[in-house]
PDB file of N, CA and C in Angstrom:
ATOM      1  N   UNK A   1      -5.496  -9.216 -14.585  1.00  0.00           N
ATOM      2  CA  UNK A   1      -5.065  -7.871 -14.208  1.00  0.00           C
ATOM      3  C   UNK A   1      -3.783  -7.544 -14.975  1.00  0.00           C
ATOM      4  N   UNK A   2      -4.165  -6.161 -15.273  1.00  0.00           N
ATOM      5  CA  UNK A   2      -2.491  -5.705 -16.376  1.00  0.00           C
ATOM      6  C   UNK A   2      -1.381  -5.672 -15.440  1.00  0.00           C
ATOM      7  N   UNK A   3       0.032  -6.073 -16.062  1.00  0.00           N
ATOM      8  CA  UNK A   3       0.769  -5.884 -15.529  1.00  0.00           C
ATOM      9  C   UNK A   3       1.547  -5.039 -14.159  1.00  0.00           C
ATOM     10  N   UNK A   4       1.130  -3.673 -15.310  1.00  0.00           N
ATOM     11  CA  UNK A   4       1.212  -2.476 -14.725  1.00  0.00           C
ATOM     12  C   UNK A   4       0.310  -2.221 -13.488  1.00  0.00           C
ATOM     13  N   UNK A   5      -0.826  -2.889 -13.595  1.00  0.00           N
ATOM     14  CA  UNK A   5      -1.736  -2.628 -12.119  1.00  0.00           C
ATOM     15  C   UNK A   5      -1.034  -3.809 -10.917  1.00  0.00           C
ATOM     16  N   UNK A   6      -0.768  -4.498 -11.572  1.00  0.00           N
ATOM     17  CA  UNK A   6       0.212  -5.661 -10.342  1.00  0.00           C
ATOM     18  C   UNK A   6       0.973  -5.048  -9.698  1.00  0.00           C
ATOM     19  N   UNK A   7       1.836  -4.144 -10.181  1.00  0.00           N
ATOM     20  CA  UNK A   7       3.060  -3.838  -9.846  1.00  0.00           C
ATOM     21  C   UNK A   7       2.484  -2.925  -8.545  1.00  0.00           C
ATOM     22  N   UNK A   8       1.304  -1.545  -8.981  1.00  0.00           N
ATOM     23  CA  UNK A   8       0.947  -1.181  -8.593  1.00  0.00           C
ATOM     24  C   UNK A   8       0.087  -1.544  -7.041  1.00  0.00           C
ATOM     25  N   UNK A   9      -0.063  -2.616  -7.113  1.00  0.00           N
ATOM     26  CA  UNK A   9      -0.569  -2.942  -5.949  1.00  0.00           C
ATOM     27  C   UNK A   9       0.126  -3.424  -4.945  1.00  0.00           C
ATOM     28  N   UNK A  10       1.794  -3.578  -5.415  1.00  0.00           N
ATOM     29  CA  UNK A  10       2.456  -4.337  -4.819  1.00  0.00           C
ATOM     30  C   UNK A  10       3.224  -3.152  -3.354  1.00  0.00           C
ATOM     31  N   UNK A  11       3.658  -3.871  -2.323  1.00  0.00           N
ATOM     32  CA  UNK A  11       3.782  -2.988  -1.211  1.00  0.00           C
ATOM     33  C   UNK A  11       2.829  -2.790  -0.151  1.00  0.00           C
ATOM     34  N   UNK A  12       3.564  -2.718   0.582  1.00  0.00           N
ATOM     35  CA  UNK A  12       2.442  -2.265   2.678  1.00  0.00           C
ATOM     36  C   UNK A  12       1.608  -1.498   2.577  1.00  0.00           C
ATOM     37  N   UNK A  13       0.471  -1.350   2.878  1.00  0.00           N
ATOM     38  CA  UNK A  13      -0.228  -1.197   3.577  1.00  0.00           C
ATOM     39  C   UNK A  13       0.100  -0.059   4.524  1.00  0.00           C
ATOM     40  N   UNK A  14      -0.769   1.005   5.534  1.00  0.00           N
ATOM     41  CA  UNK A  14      -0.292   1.926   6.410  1.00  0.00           C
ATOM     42  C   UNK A  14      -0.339   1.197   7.623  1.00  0.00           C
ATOM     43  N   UNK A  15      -1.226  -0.074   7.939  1.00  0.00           N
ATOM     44  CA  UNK A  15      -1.394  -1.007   9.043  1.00  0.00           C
ATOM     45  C   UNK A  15      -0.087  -1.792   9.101  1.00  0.00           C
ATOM     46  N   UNK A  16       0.768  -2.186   7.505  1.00  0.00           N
ATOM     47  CA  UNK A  16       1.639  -2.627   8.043  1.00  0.00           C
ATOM     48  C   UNK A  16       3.138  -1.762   8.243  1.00  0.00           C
ATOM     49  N   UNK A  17       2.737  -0.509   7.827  1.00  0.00           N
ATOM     50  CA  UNK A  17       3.821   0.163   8.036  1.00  0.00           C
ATOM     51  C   UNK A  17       3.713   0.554   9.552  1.00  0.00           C
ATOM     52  N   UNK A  18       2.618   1.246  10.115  1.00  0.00           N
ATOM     53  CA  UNK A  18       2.102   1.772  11.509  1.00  0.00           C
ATOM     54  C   UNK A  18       2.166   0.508  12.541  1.00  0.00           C
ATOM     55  N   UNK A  19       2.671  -0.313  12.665  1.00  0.00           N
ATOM     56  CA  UNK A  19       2.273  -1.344  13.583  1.00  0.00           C
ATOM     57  C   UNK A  19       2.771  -0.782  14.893  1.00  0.00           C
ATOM     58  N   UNK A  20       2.081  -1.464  16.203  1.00  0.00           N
ATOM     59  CA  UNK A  20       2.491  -0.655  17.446  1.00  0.00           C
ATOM     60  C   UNK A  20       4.203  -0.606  18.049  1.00  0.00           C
ATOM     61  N   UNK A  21       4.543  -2.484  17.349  1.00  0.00           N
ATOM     62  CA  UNK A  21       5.948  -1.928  17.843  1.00  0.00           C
ATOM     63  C   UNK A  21       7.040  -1.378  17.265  1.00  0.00           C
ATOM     64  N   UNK A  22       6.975  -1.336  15.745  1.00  0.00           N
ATOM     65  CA  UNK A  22       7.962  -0.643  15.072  1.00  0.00           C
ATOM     66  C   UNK A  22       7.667   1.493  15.749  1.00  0.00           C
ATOM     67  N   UNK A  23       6.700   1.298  16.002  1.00  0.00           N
ATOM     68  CA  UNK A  23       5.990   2.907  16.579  1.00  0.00           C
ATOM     69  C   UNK A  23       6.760   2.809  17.837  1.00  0.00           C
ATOM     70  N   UNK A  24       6.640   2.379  18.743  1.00  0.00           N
ATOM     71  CA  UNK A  24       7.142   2.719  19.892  1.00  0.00           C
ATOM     72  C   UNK A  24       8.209   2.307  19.838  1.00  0.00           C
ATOM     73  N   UNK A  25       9.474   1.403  19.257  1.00  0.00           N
ATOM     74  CA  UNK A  25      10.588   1.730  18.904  1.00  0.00           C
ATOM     75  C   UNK A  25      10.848   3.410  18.477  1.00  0.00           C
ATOM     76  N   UNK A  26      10.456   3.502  17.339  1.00  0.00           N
ATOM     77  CA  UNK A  26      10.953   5.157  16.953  1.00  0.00           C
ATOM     78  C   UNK A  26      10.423   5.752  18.262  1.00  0.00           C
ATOM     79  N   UNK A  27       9.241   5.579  18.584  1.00  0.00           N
ATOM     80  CA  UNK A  27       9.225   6.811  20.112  1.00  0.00           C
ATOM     81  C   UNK A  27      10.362   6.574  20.901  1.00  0.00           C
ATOM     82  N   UNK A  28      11.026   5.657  21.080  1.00  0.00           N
ATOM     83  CA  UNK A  28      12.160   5.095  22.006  1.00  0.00           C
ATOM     84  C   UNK A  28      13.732   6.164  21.381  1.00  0.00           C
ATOM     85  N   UNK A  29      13.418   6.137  19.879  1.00  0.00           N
ATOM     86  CA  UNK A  29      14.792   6.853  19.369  1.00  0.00           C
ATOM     87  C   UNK A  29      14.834   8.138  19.692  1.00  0.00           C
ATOM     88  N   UNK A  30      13.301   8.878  19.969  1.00  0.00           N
ATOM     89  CA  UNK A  30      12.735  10.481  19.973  1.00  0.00           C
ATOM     90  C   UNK A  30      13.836  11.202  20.731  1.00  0.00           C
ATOM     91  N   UNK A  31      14.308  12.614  20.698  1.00  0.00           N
ATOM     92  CA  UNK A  31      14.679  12.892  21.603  1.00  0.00           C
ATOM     93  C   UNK A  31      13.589  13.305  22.801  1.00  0.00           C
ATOM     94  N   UNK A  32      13.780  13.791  24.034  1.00  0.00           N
ATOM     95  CA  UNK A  32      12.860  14.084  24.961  1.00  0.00           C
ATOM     96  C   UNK A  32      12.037  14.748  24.587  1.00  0.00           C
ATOM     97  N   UNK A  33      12.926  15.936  23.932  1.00  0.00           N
ATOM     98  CA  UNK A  33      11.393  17.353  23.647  1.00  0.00           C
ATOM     99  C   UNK A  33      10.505  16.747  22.629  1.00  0.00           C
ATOM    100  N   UNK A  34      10.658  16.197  21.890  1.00  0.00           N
ATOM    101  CA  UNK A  34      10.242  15.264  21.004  1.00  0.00           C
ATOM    102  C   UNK A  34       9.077  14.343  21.160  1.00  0.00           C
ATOM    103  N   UNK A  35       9.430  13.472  22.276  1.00  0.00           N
ATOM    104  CA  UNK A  35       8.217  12.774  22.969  1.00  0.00           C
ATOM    105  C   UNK A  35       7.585  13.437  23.914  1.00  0.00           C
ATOM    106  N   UNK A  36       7.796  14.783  24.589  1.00  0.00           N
ATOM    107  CA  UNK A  36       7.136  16.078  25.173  1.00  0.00           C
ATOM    108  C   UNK A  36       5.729  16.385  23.708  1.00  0.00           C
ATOM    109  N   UNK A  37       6.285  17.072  23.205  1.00  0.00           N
ATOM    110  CA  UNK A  37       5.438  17.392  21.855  1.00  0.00           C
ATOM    111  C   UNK A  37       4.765  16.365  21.706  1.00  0.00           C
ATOM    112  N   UNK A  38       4.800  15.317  21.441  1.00  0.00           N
ATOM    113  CA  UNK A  38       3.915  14.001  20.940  1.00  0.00           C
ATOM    114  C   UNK A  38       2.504  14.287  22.486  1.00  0.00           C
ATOM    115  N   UNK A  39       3.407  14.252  23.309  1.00  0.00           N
ATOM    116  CA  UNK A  39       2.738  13.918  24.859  1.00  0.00           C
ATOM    117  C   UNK A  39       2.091  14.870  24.914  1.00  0.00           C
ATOM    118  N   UNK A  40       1.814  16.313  24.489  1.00  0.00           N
ATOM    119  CA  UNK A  40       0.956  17.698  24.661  1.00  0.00           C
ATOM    120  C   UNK A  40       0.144  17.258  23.753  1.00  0.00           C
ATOM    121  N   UNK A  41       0.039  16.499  22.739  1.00  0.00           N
ATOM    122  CA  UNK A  41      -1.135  16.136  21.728  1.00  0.00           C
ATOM    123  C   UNK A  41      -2.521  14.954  22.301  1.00  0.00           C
ATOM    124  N   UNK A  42      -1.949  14.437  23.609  1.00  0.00           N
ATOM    125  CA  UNK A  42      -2.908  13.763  24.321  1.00  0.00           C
ATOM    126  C   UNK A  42      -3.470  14.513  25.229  1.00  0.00           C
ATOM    127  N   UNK A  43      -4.820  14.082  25.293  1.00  0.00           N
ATOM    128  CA  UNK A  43      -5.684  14.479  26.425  1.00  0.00           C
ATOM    129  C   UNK A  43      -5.111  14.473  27.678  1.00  0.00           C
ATOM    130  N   UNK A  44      -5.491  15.542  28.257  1.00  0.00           N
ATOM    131  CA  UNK A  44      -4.747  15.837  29.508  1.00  0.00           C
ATOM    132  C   UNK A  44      -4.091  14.755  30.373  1.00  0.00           C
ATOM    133  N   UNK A  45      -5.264  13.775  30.903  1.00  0.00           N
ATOM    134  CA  UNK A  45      -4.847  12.456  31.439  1.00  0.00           C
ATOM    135  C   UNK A  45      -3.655  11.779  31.440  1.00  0.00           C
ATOM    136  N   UNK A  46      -3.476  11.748  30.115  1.00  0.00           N
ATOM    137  CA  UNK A  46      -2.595  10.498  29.223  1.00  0.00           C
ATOM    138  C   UNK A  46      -1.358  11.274  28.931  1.00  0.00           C
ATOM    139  N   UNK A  47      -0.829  12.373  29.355  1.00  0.00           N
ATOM    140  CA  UNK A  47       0.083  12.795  29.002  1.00  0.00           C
ATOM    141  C   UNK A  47       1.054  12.776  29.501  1.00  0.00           C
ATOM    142  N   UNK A  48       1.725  11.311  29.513  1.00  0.00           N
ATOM    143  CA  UNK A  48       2.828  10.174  30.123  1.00  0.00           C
ATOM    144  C   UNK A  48       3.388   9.941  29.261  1.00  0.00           C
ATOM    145  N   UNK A  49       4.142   9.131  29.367  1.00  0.00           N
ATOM    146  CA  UNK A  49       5.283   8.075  29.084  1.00  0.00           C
ATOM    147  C   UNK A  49       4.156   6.796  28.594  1.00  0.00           C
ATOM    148  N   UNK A  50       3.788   6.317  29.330  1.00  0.00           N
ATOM    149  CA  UNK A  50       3.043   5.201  29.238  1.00  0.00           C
ATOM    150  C   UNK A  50       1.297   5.512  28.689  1.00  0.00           C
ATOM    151  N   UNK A  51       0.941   6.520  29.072  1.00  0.00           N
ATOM    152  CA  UNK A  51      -0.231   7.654  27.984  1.00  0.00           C
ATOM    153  C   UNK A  51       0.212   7.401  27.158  1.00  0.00           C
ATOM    154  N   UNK A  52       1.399   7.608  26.439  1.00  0.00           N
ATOM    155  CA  UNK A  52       1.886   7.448  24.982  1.00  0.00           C
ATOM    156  C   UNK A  52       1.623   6.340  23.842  1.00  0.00           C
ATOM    157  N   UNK A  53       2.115   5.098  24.983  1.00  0.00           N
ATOM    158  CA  UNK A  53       2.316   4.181  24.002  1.00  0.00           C
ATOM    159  C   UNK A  53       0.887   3.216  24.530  1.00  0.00           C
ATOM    160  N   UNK A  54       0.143   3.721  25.107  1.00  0.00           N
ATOM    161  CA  UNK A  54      -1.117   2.729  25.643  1.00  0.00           C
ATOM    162  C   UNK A  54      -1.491   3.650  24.258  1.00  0.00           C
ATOM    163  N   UNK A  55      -1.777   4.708  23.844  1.00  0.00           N
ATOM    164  CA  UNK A  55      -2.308   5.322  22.622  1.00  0.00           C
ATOM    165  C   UNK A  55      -1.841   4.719  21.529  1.00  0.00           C
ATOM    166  N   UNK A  56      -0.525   4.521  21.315  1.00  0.00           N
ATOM    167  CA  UNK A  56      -0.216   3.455  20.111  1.00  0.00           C
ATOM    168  C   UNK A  56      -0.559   2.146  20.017  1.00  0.00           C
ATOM    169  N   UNK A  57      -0.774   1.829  21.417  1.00  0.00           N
ATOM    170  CA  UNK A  57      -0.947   0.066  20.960  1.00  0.00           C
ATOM    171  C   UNK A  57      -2.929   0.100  20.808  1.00  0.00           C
ATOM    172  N   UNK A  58      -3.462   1.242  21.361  1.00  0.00           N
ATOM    173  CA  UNK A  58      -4.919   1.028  21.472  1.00  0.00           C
ATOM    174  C   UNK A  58      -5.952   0.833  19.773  1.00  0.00           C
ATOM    175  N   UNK A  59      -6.764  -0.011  20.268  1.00  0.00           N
ATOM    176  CA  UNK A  59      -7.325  -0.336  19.043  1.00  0.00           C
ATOM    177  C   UNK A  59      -8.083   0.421  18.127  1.00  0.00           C
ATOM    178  N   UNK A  60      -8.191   1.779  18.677  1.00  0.00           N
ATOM    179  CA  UNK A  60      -8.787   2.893  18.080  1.00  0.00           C
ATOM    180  C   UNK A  60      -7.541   3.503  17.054  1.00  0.00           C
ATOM    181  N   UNK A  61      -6.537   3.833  17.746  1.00  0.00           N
ATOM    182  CA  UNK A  61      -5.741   3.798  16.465  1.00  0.00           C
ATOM    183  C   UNK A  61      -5.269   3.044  15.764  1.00  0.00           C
ATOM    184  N   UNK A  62      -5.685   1.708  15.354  1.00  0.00           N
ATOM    185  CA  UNK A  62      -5.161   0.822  14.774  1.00  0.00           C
ATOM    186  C   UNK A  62      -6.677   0.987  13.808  1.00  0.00           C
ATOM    187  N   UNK A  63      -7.351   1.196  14.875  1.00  0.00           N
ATOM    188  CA  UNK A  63      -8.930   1.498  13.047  1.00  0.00           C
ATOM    189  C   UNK A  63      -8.922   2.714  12.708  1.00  0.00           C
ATOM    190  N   UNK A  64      -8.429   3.830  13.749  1.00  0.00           N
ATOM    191  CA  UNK A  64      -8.150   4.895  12.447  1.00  0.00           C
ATOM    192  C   UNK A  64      -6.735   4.770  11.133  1.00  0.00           C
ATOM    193  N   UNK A  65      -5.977   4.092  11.568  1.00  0.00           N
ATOM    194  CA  UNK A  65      -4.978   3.647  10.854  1.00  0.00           C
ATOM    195  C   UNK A  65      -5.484   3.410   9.385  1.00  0.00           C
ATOM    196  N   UNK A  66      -6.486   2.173   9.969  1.00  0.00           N
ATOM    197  CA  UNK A  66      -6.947   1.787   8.852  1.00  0.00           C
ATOM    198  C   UNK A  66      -8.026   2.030   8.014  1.00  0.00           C
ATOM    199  N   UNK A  67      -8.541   3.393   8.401  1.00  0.00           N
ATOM    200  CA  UNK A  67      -9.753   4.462   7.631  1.00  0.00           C
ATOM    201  C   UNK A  67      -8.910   4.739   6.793  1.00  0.00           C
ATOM    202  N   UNK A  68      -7.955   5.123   7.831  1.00  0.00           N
ATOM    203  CA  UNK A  68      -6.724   5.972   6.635  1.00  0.00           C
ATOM    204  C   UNK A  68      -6.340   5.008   5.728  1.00  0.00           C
ATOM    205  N   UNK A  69      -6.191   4.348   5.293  1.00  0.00           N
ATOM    206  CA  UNK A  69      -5.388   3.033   4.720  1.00  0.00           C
ATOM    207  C   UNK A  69      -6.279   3.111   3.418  1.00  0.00           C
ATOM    208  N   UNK A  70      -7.309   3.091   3.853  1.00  0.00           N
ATOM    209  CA  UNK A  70      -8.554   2.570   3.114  1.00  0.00           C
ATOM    210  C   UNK A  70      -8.775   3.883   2.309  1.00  0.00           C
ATOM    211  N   UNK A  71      -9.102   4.855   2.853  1.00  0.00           N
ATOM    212  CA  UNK A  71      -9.141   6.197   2.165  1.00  0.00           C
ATOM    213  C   UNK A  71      -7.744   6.036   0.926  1.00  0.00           C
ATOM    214  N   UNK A  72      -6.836   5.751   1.638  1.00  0.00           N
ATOM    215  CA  UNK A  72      -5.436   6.038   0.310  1.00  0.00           C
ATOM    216  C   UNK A  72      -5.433   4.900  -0.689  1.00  0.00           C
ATOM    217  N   UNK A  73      -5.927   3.999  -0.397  1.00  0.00           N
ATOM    218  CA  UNK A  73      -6.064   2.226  -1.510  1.00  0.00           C
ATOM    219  C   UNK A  73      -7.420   2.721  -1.558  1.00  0.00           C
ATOM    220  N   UNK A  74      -8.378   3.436  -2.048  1.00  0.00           N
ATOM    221  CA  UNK A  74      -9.259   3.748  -2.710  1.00  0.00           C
ATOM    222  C   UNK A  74      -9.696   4.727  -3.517  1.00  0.00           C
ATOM    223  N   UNK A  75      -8.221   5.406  -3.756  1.00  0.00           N
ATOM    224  CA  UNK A  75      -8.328   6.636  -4.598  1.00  0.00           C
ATOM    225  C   UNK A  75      -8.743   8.144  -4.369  1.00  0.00           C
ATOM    226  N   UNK A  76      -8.341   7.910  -2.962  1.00  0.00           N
ATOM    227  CA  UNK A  76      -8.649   9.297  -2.344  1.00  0.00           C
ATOM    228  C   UNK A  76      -7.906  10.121  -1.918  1.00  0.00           C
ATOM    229  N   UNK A  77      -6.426   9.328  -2.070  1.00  0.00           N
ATOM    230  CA  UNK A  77      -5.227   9.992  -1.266  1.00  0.00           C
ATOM    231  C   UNK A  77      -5.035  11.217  -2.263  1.00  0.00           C
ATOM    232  N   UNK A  78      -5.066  11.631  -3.131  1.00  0.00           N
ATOM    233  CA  UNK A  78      -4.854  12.893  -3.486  1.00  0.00           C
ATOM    234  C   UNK A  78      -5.331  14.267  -2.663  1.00  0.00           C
ATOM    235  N   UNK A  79      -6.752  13.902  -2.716  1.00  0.00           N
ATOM    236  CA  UNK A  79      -7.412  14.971  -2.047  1.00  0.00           C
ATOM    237  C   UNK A  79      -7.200  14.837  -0.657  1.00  0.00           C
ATOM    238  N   UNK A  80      -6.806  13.828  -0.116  1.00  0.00           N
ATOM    239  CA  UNK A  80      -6.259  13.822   1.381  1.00  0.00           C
ATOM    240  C   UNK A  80      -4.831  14.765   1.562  1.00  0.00           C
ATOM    241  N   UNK A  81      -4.154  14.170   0.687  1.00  0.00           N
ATOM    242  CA  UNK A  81      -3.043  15.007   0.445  1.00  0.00           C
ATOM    243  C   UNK A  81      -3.103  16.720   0.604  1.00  0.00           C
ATOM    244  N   UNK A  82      -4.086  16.853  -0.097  1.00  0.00           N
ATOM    245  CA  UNK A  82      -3.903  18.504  -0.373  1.00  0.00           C
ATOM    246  C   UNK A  82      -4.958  18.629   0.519  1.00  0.00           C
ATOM    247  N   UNK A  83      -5.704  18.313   1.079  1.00  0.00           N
ATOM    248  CA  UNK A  83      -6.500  18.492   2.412  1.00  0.00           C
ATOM    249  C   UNK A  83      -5.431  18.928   3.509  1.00  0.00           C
ATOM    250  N   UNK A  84      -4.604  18.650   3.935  1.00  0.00           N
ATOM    251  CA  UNK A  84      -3.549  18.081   4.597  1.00  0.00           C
ATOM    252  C   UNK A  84      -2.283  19.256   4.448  1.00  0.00           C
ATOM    253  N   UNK A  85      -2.737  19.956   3.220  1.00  0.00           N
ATOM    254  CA  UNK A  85      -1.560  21.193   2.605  1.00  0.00           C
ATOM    255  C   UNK A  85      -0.363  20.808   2.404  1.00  0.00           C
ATOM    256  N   UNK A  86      -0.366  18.529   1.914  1.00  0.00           N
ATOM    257  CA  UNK A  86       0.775  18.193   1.533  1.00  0.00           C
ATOM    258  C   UNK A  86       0.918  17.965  -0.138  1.00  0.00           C
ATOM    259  N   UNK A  87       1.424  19.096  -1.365  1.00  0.00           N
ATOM    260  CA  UNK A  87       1.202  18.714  -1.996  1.00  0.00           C
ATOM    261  C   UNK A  87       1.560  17.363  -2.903  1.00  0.00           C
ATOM    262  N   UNK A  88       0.627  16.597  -3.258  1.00  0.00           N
ATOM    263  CA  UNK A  88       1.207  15.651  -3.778  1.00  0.00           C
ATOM    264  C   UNK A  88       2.441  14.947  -4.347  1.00  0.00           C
ATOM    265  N   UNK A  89       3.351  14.167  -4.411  1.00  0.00           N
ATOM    266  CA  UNK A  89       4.675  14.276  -4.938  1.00  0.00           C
ATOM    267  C   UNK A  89       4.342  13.767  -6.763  1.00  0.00           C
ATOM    268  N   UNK A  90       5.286  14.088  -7.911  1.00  0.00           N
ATOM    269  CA  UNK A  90       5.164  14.123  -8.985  1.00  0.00           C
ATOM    270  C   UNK A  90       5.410  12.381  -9.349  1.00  0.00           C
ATOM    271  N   UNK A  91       3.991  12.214 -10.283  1.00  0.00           N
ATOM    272  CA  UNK A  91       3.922  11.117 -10.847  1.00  0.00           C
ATOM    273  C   UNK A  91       2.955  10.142  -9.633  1.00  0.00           C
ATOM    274  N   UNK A  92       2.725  11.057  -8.682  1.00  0.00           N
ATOM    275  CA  UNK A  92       1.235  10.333  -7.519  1.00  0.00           C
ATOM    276  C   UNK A  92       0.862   9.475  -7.802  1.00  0.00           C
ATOM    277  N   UNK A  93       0.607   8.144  -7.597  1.00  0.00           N
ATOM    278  CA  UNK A  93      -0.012   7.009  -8.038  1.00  0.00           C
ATOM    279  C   UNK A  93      -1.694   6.957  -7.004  1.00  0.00           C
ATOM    280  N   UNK A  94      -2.825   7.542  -7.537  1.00  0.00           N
ATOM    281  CA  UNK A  94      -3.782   7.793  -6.774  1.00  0.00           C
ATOM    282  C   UNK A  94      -4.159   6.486  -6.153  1.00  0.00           C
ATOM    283  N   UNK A  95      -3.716   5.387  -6.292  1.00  0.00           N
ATOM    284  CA  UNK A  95      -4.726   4.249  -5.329  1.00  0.00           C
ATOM    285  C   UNK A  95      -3.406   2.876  -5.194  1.00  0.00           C
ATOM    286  N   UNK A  96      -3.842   2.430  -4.026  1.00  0.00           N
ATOM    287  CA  UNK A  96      -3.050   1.166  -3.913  1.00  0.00           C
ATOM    288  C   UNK A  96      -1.691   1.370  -3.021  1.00  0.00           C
ATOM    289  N   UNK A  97      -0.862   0.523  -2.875  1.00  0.00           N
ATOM    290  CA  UNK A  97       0.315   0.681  -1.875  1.00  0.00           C
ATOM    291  C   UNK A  97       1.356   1.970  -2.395  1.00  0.00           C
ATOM    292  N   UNK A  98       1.373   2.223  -3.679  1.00  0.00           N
ATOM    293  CA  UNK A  98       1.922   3.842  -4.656  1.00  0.00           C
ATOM    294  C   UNK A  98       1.423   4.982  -3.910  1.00  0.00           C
ATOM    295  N   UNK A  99       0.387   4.522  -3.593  1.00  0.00           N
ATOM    296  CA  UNK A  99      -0.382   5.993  -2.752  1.00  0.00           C
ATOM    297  C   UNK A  99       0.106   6.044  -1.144  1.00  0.00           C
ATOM    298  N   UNK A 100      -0.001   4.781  -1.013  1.00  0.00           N
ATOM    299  CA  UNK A 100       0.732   4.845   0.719  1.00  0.00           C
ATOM    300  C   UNK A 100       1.804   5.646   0.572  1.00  0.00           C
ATOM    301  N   UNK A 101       2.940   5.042  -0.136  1.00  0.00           N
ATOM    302  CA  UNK A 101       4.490   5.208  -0.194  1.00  0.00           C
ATOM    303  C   UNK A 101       4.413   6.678  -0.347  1.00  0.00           C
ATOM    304  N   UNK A 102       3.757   7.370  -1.318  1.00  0.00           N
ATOM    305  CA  UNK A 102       3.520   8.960  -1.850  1.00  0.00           C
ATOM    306  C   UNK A 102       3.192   9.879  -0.644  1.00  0.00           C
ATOM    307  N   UNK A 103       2.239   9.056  -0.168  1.00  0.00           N
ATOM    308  CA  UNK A 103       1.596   9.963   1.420  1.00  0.00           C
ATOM    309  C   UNK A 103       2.589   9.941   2.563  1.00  0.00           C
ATOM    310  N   UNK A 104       3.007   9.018   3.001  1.00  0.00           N
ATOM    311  CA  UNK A 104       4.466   8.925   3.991  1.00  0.00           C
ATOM    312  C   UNK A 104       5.363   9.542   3.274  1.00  0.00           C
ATOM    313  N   UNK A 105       6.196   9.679   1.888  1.00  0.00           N
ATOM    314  CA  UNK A 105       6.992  11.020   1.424  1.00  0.00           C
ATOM    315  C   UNK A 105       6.490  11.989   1.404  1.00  0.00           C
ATOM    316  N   UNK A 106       5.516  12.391   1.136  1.00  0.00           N
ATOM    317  CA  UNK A 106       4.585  13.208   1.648  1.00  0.00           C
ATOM    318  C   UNK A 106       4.893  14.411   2.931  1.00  0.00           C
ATOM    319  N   UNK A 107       4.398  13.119   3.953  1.00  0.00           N
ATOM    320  CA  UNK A 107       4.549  13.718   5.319  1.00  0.00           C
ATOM    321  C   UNK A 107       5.803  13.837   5.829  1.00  0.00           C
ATOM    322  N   UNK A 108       6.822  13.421   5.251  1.00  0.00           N
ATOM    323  CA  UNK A 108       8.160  13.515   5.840  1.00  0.00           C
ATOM    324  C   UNK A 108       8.885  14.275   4.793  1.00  0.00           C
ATOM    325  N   UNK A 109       8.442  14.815   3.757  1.00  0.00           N
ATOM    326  CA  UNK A 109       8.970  16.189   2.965  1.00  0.00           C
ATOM    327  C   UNK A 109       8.005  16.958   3.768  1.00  0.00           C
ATOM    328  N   UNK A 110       7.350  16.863   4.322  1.00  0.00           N
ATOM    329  CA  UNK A 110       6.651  18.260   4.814  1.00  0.00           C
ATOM    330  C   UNK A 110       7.257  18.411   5.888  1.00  0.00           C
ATOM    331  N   UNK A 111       7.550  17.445   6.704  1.00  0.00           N
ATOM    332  CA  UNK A 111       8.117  17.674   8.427  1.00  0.00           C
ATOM    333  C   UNK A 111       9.589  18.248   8.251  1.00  0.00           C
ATOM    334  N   UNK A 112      10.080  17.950   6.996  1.00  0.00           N
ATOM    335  CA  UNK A 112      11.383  18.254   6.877  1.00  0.00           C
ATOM    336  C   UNK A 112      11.452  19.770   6.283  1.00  0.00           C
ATOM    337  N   UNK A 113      10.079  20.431   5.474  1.00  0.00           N
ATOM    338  CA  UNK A 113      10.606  21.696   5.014  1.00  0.00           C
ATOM    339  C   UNK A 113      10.386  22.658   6.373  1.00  0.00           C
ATOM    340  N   UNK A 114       9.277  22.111   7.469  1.00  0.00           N
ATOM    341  CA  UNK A 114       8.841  22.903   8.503  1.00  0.00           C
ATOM    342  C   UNK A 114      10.177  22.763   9.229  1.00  0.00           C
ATOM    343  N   UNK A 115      11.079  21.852   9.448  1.00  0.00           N
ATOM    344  CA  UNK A 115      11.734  21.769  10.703  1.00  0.00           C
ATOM    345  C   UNK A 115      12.998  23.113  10.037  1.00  0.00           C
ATOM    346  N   UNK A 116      13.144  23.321   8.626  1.00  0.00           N
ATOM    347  CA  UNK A 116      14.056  23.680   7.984  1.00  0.00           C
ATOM    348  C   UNK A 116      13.874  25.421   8.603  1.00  0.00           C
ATOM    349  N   UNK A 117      12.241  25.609   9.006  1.00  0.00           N
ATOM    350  CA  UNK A 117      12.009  26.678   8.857  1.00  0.00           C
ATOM    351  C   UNK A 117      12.313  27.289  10.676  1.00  0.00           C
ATOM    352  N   UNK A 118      12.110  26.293  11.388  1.00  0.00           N
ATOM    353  CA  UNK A 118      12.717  26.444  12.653  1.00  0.00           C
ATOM    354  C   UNK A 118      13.703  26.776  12.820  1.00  0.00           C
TER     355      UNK A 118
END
């Protein structure tokens, strides 16, 4: 394998970035309205405190995690990207842990131009 593709492959994963307890730490930093908002995105039931993080640790999101994972280390994260109305960041590395890193700047240049707009 070329160099350049080594390098490229090198870096986490979204399974190991998403893990349940680095997640429910940051839910822990949230402010209230914050984990309110998160909590209106669950089904009526679950819309707790403990709804919350039984949703983070559950194994359904740990395999959608990793659809997603798989979708971005297979050369798809572009069009996920702009699916998503995040446009890609410059110099995109379409596949491998480049694409993770791109998609999480991604989503946190986007959360940051929306919050700007609040």
């Amino acid at each position: 394998m070329a160099a350049a593709q080594q390098e490229a492959m090198k870096g986490a994963g979204l399974l190991e970035v998403v893990e349940a307890k680095g997640v429910i730490d940051g839910l822990d930093a949230l402010s209230d309205g914050a984990r309110r908002a998160l909590m209106e995105e669950l089904p009526e039931g679950d819309r707790t405190e403990s709804g919350l993080r039984e949703v983070v640790r559950s194994p359904q999101l740990q395999q959608a995690v990793g659809q997603l994972d798989h979708v971005m280390q297979s050369g798809q994260g572009r069009e996920l990207l702009m699916s998503m109305g995040i446009p890609p960041p410059e110099g995109f590395d379409n596949m491998g842990p480049a694409a993770v890193r791109a998609f999480l700047q991604g989503i946190q240049d986007k959360a940051d131009r929306d919050a700007m707009k609040d």
